[in-house]
Protein backbone atom coordinates (compact mmCIF):
# COMPACT_ATOMS: atom_id res chain seq x y z
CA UNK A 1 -74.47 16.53 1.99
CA UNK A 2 -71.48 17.82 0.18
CA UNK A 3 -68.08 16.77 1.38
CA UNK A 4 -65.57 19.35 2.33
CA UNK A 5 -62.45 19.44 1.08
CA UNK A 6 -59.25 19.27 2.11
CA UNK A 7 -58.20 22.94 2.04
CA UNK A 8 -62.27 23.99 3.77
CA UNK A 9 -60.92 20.91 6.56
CA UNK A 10 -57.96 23.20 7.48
CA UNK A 11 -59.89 26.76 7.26
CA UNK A 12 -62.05 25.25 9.99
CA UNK A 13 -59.88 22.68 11.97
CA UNK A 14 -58.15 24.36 14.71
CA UNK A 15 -55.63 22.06 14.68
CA UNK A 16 -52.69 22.76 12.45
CA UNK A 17 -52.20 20.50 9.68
CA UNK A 18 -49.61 17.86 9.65
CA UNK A 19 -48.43 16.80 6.10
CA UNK A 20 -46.41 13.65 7.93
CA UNK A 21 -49.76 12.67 9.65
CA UNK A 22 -51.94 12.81 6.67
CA UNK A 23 -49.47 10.83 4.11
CA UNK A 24 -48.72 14.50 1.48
CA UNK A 25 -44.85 14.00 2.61
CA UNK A 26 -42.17 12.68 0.46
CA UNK A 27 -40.06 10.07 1.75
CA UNK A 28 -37.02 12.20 1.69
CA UNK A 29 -39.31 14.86 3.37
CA UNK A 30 -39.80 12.93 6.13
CA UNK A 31 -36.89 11.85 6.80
CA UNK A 32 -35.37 15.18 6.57
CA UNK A 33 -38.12 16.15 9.39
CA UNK A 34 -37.77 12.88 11.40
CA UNK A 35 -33.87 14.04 11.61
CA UNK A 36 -34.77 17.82 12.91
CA UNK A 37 -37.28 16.13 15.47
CA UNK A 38 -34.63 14.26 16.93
CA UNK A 39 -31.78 16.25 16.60
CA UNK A 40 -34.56 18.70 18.91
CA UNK A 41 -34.84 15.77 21.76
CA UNK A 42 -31.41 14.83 21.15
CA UNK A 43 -29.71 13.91 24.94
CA UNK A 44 -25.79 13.75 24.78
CA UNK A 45 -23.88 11.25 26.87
CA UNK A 46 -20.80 12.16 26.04
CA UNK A 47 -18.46 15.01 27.38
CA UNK A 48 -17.83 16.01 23.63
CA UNK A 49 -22.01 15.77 22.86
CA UNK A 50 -22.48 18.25 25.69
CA UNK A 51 -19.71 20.58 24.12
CA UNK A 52 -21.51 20.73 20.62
CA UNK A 53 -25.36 21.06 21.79
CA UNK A 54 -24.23 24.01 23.74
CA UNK A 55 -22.32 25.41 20.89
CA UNK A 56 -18.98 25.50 22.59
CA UNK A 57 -17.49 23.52 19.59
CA UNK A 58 -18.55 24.71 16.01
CA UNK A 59 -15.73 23.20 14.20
CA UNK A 60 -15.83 19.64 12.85
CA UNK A 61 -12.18 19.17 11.76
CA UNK A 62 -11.55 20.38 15.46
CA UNK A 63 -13.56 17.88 16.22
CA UNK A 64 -12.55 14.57 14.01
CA UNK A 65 -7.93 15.62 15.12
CA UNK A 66 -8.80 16.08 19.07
CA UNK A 67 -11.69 13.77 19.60
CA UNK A 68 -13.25 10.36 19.07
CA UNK A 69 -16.77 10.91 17.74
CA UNK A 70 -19.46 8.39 19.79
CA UNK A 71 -22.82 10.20 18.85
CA UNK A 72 -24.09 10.36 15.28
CA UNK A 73 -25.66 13.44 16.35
CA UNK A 74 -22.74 15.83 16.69
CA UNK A 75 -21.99 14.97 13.07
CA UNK A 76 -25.18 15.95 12.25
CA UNK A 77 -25.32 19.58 13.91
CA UNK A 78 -21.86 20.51 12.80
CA UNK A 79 -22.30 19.65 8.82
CA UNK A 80 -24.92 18.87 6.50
CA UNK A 81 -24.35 15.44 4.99
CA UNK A 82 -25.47 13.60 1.70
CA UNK A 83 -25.32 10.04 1.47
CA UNK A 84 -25.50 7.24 -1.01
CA UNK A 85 -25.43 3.41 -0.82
CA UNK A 86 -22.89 1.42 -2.65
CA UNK A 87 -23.89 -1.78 -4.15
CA UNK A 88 -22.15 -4.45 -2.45
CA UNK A 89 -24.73 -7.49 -3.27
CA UNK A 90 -25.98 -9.70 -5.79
CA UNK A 91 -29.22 -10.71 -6.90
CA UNK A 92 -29.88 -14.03 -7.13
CA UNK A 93 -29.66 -15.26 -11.35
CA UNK A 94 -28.45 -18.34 -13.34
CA UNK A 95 -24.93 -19.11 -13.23
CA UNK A 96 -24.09 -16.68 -10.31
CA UNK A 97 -24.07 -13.56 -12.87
CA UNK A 98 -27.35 -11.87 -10.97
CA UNK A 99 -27.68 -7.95 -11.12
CA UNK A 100 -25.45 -5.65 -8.57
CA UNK A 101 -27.92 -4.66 -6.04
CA UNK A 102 -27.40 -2.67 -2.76
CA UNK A 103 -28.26 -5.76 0.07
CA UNK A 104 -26.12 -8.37 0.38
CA UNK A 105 -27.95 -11.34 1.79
CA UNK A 106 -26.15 -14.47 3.69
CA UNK A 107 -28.03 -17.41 5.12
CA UNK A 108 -27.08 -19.29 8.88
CA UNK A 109 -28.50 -22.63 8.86
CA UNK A 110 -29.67 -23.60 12.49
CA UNK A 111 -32.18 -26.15 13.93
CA UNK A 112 -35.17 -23.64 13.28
CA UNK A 113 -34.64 -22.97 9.17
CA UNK A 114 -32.45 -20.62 7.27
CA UNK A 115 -31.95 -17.36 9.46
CA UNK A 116 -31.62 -14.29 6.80
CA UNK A 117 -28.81 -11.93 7.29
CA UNK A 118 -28.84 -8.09 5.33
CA UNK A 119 -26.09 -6.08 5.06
CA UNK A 120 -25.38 -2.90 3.58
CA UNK A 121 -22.52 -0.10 2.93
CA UNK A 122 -23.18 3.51 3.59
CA UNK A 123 -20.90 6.63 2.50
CA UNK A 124 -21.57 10.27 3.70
CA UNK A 125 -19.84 13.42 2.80
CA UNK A 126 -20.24 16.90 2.50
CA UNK A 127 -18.58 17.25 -0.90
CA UNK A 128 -16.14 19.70 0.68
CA UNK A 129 -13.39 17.66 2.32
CA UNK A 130 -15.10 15.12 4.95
CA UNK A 131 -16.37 11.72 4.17
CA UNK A 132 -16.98 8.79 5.87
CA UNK A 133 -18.06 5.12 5.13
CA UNK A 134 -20.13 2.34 7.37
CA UNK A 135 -21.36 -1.18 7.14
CA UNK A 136 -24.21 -2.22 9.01
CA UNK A 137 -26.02 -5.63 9.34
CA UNK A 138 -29.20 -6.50 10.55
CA UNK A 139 -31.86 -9.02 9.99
CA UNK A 140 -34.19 -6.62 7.86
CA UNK A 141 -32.86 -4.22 5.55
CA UNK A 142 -34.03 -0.95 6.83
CA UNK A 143 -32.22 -1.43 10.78
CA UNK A 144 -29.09 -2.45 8.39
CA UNK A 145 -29.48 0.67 6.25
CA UNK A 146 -29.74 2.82 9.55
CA UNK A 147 -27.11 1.22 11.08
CA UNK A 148 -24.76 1.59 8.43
CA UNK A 149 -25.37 5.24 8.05
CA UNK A 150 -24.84 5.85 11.85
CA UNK A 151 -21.29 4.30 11.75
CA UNK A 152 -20.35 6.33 8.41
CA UNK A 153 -21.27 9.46 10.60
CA UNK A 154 -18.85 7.95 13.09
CA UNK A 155 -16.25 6.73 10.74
CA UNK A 156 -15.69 10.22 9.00
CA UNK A 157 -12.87 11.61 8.45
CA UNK A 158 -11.04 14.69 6.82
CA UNK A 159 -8.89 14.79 3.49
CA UNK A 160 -6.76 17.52 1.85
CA UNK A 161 -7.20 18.09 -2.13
CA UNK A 162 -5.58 20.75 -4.22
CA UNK A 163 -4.44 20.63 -7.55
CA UNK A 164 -1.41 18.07 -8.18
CA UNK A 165 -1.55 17.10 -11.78
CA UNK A 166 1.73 18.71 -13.79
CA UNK A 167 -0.82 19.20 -16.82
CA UNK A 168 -3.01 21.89 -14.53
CA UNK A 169 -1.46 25.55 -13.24
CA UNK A 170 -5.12 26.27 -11.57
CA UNK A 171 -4.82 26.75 -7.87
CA UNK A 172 -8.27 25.23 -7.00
CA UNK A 173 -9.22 22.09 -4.72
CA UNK A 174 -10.28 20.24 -7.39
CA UNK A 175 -8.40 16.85 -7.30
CA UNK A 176 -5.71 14.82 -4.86
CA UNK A 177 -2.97 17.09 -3.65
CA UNK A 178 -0.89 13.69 -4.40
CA UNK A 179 -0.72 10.58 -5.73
CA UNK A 180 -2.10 8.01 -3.00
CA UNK A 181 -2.42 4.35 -2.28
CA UNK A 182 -4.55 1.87 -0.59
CA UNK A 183 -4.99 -1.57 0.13
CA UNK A 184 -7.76 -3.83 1.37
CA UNK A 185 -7.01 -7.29 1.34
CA UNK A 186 -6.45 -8.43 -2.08
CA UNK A 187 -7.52 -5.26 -3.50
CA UNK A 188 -5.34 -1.93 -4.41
CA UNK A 189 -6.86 1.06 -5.56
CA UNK A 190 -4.05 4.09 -6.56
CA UNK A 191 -5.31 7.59 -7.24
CA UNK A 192 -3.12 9.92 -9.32
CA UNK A 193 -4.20 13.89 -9.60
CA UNK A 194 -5.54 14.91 -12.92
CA UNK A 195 -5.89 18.26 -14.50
CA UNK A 196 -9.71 20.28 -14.34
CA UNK A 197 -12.28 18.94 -16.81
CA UNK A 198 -10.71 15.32 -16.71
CA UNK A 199 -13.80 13.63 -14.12
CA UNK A 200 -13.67 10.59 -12.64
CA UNK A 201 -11.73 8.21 -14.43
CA UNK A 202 -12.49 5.27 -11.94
CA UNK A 203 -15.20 2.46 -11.23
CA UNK A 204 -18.93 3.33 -10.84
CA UNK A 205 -18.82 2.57 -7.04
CA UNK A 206 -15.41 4.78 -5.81
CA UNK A 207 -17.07 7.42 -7.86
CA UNK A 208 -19.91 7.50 -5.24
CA UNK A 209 -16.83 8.23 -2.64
CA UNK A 210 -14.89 10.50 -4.21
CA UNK A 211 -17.80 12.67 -5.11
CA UNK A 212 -19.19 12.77 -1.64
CA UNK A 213 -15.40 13.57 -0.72
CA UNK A 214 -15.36 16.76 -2.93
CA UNK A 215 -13.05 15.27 -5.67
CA UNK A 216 -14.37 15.71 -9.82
CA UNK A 217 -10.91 15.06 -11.23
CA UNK A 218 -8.81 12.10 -10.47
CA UNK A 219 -7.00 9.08 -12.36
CA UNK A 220 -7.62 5.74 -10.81
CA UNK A 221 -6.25 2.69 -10.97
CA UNK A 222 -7.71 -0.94 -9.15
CA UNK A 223 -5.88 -4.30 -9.15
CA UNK A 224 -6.95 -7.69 -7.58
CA UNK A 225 -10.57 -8.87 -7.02
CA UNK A 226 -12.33 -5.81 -7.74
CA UNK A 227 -16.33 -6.88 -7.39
CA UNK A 228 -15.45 -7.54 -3.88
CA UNK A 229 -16.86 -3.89 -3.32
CA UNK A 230 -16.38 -4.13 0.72
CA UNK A 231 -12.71 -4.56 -0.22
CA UNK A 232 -12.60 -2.09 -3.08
CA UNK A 233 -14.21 0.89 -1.06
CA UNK A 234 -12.42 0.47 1.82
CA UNK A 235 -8.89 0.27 0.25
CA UNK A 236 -10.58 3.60 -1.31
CA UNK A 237 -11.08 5.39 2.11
CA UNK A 238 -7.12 4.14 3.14
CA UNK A 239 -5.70 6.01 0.33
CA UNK A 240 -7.96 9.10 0.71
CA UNK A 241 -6.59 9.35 4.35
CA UNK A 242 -2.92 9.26 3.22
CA UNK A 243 -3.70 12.67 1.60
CA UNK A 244 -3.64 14.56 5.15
CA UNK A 245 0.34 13.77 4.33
CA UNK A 246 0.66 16.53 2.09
CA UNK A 247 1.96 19.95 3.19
CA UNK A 248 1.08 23.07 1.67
């Protein structure tokens, strides 16, 4: 007897065929349709969750100067969000000089053993003015990952850019509006405005931010200890904040 195949299986099968069921979905694919599903179910609890699911507030920067966002989920129905992980760990290697890896793993000695501990650093934007940043830990490295990514959503925030650099007459939002500062414990990062076409002249791991952000041109600067990458990105989000000072 000759074995159908997979196309004759759905010509006959009433039921309609689910690519997540039978394994011919990309990872990104289904977590793209794992999002829809429950943004679909999705039950606000808060007064400002209510507003958004019934469409009475559209706006996200109305959203991020009046209110305190609670719910992932309203971040997720008023803009569509990219993400990226930072690398923040270590891998284990002789003399302490491992590879840069995206976990960072601590050990808790107790009576039992060595109790694991994953963490990881999240940023989210929309490359068009709103990013945000989270750090999540969890004993696996999948609940940190999602936790992480929920409190970026919750952490966003809005920034101005324009064009600031002396060396640029364009009128597009292409860089800073100003030159900013921010600091993180030992760690200072400055951003300066540069003119179109100059990038991002800045560490590997802010680039991640200020791309998400909506930035492709900007001088940077970093002083103190700079592979403390918690530190570093943070002092990064504090002097992308400070550009909502600028008036046009």
């Amino acid at each position: 007897m000759e074995k159908k195949s997979n196309q004759q299986y759905r010509k006959n099968s009433r039921a309609p065929f689910d690519r997540r069921k039978h394994g011919e979905m990309s990872y990104a694919e289904k977590r793209e349709a794992d999002k829809v599903d429950k943004l679909s179910s999705w039950v606000p609890k808060t007064k400002l969750g209510k507003l958004v699911k019934a469409k009475k507030i559209t706006n996200i920067d109305e959203v991020i100067e009046k209110y305190k966002i609670l719910e992932s989920e309203i971040v997720d129905l008023l803009i569509k969000l990219k993400e990226d992980i930072l690398n923040i760990g270590q891998a284990k290697g002789k003399f302490g000089g491992g590879k840069r890896r995206i976990w960072r793993q601590t050990q808790k000695k107790t009576k039992e053993g060595k109790v694991a501990t994953f963490s990881t650093m999240v940023v989210v934007g929309d490359e068009n003015g709103h990013v945000g940043l989270g750090y999540g830990r969890a004993k696996e490295t999948l609940p940190a990952r999602e936790k992480s990514l929920k409190k970026a959503k919750l952490n966003i925030i809005k920034i101005e850019r324009g064009c600031g650099s002396f060396d640029c007459a364009c009128s597009e939002s292409h860089t800073v509006p100003l030159k900013v500062e921010g600091k993180c414990g030992s760690t200072r990062v400055i951003l300066t405005p540069a003119p179109q076409g100059t990038g991002l002249a800045i560490g590997d791991e802010l680039k991640k931010i200020l791309k998400l952000a909506g930035i492709t041109d900007v001088y940077g600067k970093t002083f103190g200890h700079k592979r403390t990458t918690l530190n570093l990105a943070k002092a990064c989000m504090i002097a992308l904040k400070k550009t909502t000072q600028f008036e046009k």
